[in-house]
C-alpha atoms as a PDB file:
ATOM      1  CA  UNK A   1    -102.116 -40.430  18.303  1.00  0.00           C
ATOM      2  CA  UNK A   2    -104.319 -39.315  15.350  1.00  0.00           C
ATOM      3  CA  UNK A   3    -102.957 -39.909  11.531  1.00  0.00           C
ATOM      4  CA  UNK A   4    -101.627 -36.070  11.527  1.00  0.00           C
ATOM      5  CA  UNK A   5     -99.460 -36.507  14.806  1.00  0.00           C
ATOM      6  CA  UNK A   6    -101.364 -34.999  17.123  1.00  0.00           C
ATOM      7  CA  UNK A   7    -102.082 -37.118  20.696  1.00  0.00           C
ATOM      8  CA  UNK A   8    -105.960 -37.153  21.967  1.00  0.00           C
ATOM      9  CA  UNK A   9    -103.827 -38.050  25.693  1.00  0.00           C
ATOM     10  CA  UNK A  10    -101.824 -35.029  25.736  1.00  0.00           C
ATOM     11  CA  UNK A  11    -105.110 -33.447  24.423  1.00  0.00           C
ATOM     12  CA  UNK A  12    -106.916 -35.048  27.553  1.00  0.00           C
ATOM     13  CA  UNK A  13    -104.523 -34.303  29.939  1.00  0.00           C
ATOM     14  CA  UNK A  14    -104.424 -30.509  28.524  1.00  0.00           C
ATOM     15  CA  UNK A  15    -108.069 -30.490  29.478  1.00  0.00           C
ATOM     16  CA  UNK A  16    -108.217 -31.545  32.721  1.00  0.00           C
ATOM     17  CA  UNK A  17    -105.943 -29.126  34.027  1.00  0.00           C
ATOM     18  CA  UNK A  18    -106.083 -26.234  31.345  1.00  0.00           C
ATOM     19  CA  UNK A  19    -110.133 -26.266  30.900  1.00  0.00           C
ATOM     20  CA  UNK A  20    -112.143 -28.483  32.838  1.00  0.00           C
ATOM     21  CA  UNK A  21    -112.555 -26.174  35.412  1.00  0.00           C
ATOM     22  CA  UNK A  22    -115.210 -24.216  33.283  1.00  0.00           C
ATOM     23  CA  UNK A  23    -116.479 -26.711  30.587  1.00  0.00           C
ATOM     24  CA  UNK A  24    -117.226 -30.351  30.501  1.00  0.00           C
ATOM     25  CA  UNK A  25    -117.500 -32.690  26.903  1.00  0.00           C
ATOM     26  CA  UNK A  26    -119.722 -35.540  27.011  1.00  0.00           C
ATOM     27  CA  UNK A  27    -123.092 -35.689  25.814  1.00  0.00           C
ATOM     28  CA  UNK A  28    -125.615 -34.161  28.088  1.00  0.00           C
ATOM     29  CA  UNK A  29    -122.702 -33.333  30.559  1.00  0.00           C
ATOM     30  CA  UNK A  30    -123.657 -30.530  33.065  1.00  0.00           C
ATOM     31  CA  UNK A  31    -123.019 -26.620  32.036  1.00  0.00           C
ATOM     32  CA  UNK A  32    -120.080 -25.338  34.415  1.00  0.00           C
ATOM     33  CA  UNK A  33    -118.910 -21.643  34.626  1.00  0.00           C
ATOM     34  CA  UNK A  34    -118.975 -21.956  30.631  1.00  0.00           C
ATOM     35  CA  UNK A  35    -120.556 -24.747  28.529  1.00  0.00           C
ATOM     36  CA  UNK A  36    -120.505 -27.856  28.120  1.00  0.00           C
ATOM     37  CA  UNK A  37    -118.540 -28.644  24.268  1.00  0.00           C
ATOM     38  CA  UNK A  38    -120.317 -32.030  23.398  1.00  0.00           C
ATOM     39  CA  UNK A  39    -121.348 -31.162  19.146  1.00  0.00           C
ATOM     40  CA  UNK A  40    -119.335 -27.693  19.246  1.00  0.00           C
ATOM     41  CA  UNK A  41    -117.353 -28.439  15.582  1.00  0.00           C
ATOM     42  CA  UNK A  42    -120.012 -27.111  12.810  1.00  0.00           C
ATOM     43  CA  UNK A  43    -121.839 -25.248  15.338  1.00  0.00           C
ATOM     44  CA  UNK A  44    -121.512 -21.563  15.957  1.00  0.00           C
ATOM     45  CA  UNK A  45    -120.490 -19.732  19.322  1.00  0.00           C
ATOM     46  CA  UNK A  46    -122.813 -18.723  21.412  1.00  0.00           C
ATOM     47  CA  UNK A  47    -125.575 -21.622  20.402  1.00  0.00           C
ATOM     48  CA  UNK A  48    -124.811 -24.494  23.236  1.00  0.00           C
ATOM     49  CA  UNK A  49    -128.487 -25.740  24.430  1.00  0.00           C
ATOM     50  CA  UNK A  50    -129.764 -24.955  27.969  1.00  0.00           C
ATOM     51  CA  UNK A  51    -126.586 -22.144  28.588  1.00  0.00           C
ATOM     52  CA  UNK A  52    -127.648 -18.979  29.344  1.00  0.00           C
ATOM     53  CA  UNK A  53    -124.677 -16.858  30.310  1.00  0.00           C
ATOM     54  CA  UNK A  54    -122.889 -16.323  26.509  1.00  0.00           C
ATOM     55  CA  UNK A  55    -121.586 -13.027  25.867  1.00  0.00           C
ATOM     56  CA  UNK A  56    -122.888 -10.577  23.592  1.00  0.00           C
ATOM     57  CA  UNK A  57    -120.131 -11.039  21.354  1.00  0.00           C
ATOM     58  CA  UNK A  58    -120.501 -15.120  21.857  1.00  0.00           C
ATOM     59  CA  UNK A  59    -124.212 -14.211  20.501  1.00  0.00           C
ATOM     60  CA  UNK A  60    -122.928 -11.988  18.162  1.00  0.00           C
ATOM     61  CA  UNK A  61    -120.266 -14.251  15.884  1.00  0.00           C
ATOM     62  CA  UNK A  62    -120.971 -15.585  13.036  1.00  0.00           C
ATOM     63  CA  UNK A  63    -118.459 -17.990  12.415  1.00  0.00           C
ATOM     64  CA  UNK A  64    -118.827 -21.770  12.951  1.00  0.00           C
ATOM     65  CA  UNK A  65    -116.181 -23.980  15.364  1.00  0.00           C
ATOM     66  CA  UNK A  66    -113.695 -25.997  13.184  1.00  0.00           C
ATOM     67  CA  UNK A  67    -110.495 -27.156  13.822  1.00  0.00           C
ATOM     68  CA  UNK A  68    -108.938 -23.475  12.330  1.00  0.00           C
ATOM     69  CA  UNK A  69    -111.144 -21.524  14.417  1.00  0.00           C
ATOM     70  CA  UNK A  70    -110.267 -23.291  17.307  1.00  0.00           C
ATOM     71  CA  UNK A  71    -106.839 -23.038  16.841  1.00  0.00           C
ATOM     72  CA  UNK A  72    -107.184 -19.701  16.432  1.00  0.00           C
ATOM     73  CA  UNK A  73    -109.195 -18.873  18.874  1.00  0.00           C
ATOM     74  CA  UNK A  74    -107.408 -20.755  21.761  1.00  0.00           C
ATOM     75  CA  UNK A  75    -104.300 -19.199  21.060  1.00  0.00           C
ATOM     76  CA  UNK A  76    -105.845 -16.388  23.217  1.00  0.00           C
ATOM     77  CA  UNK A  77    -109.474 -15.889  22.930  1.00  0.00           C
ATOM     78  CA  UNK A  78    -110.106 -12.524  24.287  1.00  0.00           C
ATOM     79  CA  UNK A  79    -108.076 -11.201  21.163  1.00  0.00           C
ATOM     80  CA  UNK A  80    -109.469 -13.605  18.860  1.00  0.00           C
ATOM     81  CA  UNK A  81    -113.152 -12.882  20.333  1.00  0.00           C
ATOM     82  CA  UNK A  82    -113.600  -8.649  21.668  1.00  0.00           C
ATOM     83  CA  UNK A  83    -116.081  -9.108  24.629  1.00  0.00           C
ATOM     84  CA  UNK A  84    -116.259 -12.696  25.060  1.00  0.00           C
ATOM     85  CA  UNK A  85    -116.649 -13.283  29.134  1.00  0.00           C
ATOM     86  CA  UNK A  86    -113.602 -16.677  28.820  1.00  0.00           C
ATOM     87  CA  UNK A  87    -111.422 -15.550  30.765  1.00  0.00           C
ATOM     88  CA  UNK A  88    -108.791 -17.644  29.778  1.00  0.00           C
ATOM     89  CA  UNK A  89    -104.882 -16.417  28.606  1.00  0.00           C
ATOM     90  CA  UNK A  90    -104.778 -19.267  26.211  1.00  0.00           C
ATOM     91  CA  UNK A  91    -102.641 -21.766  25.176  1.00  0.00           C
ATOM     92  CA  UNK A  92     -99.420 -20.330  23.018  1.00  0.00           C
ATOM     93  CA  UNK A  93     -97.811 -23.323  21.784  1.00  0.00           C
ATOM     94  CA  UNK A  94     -99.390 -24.723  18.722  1.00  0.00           C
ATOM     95  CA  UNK A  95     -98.841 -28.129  19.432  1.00  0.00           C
ATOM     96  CA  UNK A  96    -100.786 -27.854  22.468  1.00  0.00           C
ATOM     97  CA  UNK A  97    -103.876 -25.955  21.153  1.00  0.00           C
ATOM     98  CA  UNK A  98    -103.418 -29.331  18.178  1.00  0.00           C
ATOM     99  CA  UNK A  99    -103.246 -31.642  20.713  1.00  0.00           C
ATOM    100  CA  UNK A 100    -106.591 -30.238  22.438  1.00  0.00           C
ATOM    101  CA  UNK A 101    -108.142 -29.729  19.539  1.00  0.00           C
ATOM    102  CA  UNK A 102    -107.651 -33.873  18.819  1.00  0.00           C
ATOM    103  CA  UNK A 103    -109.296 -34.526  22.244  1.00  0.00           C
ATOM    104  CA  UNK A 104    -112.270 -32.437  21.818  1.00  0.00           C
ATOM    105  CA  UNK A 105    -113.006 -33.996  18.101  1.00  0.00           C
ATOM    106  CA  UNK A 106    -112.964 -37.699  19.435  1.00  0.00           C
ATOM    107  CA  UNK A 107    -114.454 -36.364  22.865  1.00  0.00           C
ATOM    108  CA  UNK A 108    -116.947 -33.984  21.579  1.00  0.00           C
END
């Protein structure tokens, strides 16, 4: 559990069913269907080393990942991001998208 309430497990446990599938976190981990998210927070979309298949509008953003953007953006990313190629429906309860977000800062 992290100082703010939010639980790196649940976080975990979110991952491995919600997102693993597509994207792995530890340093130097493989690319899957999407990247992997080892150093995403303060780096922009689109910029993960060695993965070529980002969308134009991954490319295209100029934003960087932080824990708002991710918040935002997991909510449902194909709003939050026009063109992106995640074809994911997102995860609607905030306390989830906080809980994940927890994982990937400790895991990432």
């Amino acid at each position: 559990m992290t100082k703010n309430g939010n639980s790196e497990k649940k976080g975990a446990k979110i991952f491995r069913v919600k997102c693993s599938q597509c994207h792995t976190v530890e340093e130097g981990g493989a690319h899957k269907l999407g990247p992997n998210l080892h150093g995403i927070f303060g780096r922009r979309p689109g910029l993960a080393e060695g993965y070529t298949q980002y969308s134009k509008a991954n490319k295209m953003s100029e934003f960087t990942w932080e824990d708002g953007t991710l918040f935002d953006y997991l909510e449902n990313p194909e709003r939050y991001m026009k063109g992106t190629k995640m074809k994911f429906p997102g995860l609607k309860k905030p306390k989830e998208r906080k809980d994940l977000i927890a994982y990937l800062k400790k895991s990432c």
